[in-house]
Protein backbone atom coordinates (compact mmCIF):
# COMPACT_ATOMS: atom_id res chain seq x y z
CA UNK A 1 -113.43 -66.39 -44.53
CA UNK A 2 -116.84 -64.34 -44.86
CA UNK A 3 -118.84 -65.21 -47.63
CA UNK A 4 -119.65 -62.74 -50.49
CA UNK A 5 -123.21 -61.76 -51.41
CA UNK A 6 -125.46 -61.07 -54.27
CA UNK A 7 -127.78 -57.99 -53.52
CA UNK A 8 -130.89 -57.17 -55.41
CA UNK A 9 -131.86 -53.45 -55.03
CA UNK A 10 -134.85 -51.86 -55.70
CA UNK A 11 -135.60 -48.55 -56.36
CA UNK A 12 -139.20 -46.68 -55.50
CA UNK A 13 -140.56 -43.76 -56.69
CA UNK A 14 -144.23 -42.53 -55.25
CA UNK A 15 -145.49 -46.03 -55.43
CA UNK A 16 -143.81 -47.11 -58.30
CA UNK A 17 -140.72 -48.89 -58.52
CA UNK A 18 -138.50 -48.10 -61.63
CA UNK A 19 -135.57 -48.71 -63.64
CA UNK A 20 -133.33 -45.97 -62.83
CA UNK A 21 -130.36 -44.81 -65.76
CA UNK A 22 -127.69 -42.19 -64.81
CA UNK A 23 -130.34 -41.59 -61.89
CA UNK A 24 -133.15 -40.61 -64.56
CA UNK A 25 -135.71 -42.58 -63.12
CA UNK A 26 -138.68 -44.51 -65.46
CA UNK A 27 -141.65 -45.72 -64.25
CA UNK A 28 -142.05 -49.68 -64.46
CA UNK A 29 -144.94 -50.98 -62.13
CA UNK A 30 -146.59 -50.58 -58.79
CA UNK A 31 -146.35 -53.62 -55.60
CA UNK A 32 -148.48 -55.65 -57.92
CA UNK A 33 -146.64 -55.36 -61.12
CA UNK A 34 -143.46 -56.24 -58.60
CA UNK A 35 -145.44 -59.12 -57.04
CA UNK A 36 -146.35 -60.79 -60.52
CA UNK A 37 -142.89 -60.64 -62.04
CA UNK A 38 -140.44 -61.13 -59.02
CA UNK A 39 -141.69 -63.80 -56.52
CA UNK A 40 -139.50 -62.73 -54.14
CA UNK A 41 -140.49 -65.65 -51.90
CA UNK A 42 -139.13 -67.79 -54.39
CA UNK A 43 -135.73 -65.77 -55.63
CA UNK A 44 -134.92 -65.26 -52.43
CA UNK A 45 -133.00 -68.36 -52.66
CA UNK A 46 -130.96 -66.35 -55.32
CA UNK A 47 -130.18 -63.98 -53.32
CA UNK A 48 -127.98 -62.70 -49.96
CA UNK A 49 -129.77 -59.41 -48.95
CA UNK A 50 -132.48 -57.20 -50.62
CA UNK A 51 -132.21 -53.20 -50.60
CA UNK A 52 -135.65 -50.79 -51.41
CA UNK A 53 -134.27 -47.48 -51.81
CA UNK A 54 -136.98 -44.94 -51.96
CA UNK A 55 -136.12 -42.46 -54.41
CA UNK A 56 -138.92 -40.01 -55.07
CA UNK A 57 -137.73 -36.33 -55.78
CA UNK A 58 -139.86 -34.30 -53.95
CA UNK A 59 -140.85 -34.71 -50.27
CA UNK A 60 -140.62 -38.29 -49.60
CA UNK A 61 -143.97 -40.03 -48.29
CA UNK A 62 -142.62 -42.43 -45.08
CA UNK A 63 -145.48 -43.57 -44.46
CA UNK A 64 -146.44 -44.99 -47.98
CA UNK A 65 -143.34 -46.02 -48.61
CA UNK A 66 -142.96 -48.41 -45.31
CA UNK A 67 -146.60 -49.80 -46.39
CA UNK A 68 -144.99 -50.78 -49.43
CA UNK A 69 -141.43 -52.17 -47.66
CA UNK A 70 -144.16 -54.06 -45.46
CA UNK A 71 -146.22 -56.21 -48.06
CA UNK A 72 -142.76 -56.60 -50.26
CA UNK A 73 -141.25 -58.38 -47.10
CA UNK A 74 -143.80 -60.37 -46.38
CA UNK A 75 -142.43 -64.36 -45.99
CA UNK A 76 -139.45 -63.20 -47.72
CA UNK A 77 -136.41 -64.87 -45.51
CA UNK A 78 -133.98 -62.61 -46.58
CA UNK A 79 -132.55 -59.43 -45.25
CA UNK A 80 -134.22 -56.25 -46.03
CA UNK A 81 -132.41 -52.86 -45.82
CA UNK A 82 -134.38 -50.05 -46.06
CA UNK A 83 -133.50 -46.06 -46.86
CA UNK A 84 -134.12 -42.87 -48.67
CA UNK A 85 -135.26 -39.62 -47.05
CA UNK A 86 -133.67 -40.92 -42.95
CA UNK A 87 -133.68 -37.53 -41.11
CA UNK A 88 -134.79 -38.59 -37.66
CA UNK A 89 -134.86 -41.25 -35.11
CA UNK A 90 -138.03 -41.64 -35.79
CA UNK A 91 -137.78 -42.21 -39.45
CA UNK A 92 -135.64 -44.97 -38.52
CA UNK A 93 -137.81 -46.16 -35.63
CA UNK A 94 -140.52 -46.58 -38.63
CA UNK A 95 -138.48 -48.20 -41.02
CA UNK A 96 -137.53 -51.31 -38.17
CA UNK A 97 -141.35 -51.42 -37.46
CA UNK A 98 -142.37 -52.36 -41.29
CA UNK A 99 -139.49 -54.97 -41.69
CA UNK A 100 -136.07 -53.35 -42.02
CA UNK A 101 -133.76 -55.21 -41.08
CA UNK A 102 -131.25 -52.57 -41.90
CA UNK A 103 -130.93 -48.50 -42.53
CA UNK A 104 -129.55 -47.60 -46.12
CA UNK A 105 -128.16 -43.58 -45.22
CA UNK A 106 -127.17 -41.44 -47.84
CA UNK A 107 -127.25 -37.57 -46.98
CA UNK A 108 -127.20 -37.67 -43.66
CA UNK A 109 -123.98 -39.03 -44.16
CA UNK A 110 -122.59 -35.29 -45.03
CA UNK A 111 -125.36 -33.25 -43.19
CA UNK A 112 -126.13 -34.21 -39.74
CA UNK A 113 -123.16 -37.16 -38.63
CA UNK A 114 -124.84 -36.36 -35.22
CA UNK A 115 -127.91 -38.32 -35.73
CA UNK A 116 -125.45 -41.17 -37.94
CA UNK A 117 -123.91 -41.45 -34.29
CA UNK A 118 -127.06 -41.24 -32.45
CA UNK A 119 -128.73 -44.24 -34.80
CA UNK A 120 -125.20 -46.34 -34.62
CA UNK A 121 -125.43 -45.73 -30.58
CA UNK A 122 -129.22 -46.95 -30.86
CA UNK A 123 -129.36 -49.74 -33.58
CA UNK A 124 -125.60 -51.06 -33.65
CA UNK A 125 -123.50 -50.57 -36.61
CA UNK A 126 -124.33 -53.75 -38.03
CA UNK A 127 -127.54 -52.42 -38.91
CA UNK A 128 -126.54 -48.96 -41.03
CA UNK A 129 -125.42 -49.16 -44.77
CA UNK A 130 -124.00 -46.27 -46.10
CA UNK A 131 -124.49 -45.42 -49.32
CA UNK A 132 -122.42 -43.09 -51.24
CA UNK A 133 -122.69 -41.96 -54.61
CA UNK A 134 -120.31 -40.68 -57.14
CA UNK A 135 -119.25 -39.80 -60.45
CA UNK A 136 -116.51 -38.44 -62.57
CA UNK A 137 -116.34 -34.81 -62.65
CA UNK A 138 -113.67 -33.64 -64.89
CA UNK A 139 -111.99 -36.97 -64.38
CA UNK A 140 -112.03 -37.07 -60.92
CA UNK A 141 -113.85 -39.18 -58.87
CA UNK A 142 -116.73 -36.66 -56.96
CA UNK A 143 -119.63 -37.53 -53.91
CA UNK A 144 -123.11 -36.72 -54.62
CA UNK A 145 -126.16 -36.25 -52.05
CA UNK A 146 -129.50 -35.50 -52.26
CA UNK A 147 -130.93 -38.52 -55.04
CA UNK A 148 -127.50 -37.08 -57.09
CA UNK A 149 -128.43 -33.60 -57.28
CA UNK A 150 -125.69 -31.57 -54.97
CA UNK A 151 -122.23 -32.47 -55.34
CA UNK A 152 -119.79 -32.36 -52.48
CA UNK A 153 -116.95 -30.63 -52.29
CA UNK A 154 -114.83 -33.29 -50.86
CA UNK A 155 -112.36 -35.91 -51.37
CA UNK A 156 -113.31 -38.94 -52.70
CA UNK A 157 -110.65 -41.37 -50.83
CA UNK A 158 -111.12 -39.37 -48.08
CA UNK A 159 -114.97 -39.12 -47.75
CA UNK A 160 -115.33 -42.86 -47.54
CA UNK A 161 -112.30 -43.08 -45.13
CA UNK A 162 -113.87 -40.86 -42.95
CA UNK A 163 -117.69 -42.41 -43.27
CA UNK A 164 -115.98 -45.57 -42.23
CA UNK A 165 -114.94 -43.86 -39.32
CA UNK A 166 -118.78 -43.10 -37.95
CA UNK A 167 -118.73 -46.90 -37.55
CA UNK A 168 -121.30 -47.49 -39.87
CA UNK A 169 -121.77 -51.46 -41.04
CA UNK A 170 -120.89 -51.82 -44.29
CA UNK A 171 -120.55 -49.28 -47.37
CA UNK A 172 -122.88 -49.43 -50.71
CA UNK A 173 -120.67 -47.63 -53.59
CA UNK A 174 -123.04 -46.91 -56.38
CA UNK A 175 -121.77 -44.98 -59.66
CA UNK A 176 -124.17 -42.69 -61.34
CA UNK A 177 -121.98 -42.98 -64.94
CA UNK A 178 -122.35 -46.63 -64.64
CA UNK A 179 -126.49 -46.88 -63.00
CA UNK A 180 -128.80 -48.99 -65.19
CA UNK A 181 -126.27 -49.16 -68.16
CA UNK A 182 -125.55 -52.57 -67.68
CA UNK A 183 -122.10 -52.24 -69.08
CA UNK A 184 -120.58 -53.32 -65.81
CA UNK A 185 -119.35 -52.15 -62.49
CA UNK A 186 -116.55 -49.03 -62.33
CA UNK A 187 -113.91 -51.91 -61.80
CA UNK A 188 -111.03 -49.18 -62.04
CA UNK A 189 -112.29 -46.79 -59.06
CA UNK A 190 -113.13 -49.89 -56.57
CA UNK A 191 -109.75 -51.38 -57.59
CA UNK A 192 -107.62 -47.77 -56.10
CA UNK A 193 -109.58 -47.74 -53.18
CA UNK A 194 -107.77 -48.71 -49.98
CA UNK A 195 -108.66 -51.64 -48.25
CA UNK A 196 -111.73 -50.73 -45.69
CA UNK A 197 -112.17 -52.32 -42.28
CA UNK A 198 -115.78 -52.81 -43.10
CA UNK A 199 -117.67 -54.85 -46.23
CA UNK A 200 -118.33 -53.24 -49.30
CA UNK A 201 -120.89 -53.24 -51.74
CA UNK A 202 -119.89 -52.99 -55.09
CA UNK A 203 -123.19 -51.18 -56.90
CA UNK A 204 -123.67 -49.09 -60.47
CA UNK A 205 -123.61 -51.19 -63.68
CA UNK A 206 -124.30 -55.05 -63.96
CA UNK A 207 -126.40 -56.11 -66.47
CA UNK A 208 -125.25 -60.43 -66.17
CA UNK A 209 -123.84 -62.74 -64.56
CA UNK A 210 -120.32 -61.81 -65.96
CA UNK A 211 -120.49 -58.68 -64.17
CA UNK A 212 -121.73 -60.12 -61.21
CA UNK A 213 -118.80 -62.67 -61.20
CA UNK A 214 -116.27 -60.01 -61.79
CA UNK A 215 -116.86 -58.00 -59.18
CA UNK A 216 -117.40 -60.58 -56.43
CA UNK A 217 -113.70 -61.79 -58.15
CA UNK A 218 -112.27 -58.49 -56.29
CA UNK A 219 -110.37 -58.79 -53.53
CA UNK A 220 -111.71 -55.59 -51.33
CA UNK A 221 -115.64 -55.92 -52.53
CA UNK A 222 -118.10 -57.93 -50.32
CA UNK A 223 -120.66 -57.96 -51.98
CA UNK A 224 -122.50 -57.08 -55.45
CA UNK A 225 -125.62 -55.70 -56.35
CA UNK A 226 -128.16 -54.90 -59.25
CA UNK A 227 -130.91 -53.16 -59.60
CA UNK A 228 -131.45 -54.17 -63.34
CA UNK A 229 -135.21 -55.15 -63.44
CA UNK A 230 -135.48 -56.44 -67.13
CA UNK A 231 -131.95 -58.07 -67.38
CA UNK A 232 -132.75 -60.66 -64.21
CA UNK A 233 -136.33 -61.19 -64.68
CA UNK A 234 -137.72 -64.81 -64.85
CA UNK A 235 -134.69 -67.36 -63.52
CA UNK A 236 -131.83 -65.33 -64.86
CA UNK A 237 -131.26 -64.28 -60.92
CA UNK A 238 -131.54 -68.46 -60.02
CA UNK A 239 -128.69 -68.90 -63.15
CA UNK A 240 -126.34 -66.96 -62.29
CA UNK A 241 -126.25 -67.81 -58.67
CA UNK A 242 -126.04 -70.61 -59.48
CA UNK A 243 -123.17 -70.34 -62.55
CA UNK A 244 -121.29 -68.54 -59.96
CA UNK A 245 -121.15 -71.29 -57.33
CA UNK A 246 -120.05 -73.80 -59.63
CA UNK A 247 -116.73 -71.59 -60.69
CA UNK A 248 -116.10 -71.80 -56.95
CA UNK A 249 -116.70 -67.83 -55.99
CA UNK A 250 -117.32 -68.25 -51.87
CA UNK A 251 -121.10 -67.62 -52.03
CA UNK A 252 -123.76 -69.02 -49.83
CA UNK A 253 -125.61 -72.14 -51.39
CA UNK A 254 -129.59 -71.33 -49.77
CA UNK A 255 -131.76 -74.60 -50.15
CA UNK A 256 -135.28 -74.71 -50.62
CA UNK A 257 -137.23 -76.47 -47.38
């Protein structure tokens, strides 16, 4: 039986990373202020898998965002996936070379499944997350692209059936209702889905451990993740992993050497 895993995402913004609410992003430090606060060599042992999503609005700035993705990585053990603004092989290509270990896709998913062949061909599915976005639209369940700005018209059930057909690796299902609220995870919409041949990341909503513990409780989720800065800062990360393990949830036990 695969273990589960506790994901950490991060979210940057023109060389800031933020706290992000609904998607409305706010400002909380630069690499440094990161550096200070989240030892990431240390937490690490907290922690499956790391994801830096770079979010920034306007024309997104590869190059300064890998320089960032580089120093965060550095002597951190852990796997790093990478994404935000992937429109070419060599996006990608650039990604890998600054310590990716994996491709977070979003838009591409919708707009060019070409190159989402081309870069599963290439890389191997193992290394492409895809991350799809959603919220309720007049009580139904509807994608969004493009940082959450154009909404597709699609079926929900559908849409994901058919990403998992691209033979991506795993899929990262992040609410917009429930980002940065820390009121939990959309328990309801993961619960209907139908059982996926690949993992999935449950993502939108946790704000403690009890979250974190009720999603990794569900049957068809693989995973969990938070990007809530404030609500895991200091050894709150370390407790619940901890917590967690002792109720006997199949997670990883990483010692320190």
């Amino acid at each position: 039986m695969l273990r589960k895993r506790i994901i950490f995402t991060l979210i940057y913004e023109n060389g800031f990373f933020n706290q992000s609410r609904n998607f409305r992003l706010q400002k909380v430090g630069n690499i440094k202020w990161l550096e200070r606060n989240y030892k990431f060599k240390e937490i690490a042992f907290s922690l499956d898998e790391l994801i830096v999503l770079n979010a920034s609005k306007k024309e997104k700035n590869l190059e300064e965002f890998t320089k960032v993705l580089n120093n965060l990585v550095d002597d951190v053990f852990i796997p790093i996936a990478a994404g935000g603004g992937i429109r070419t092989i060599d996006d990608a290509k650039l990604l890998f070379k600054n310590g990716a270990d994996k491709l977070v896709i979003n838009s591409i998913l919708y707009e060019n499944r070409e190159l989402v062949k081309n870069l599963v061909q290439i890389y191997g599915s193992q290394s492409l997350v895809a991350n799809i976005d959603y919220k309720k639209v007049e009580g139904v369940n509807r994608i969004f692209i493009n940082n959450g700005t154009k909404e597709l018209n699609v079926d929900f059930n559908e849409y994901i059936k058919e990403i998992e057909e691209l033979a991506v690796g795993e899929v990262y299902l992040n609410s917009i209702e429930k980002d940065g609220t820390g009121f939990g995870y959309d328990i309801e919409t993961v619960s209907s889905i139908d059982k996926l041949g690949i993992p999935l990341i449950l993502a939108g909503g946790a704000g403690n451990e009890k979250h974190l513990e009720e999603g990794l409780r569900l049957e068809n989720v693989s995973a969990v993740a938070t990007a809530n800065l404030f609500n895991f800062v200091g050894d709150g990360l370390p407790k619940s992993r901890e917590n967690i393990l002792n109720k006997g949830i199949n997670i990883a036990r990483w010692l320190k050497c």
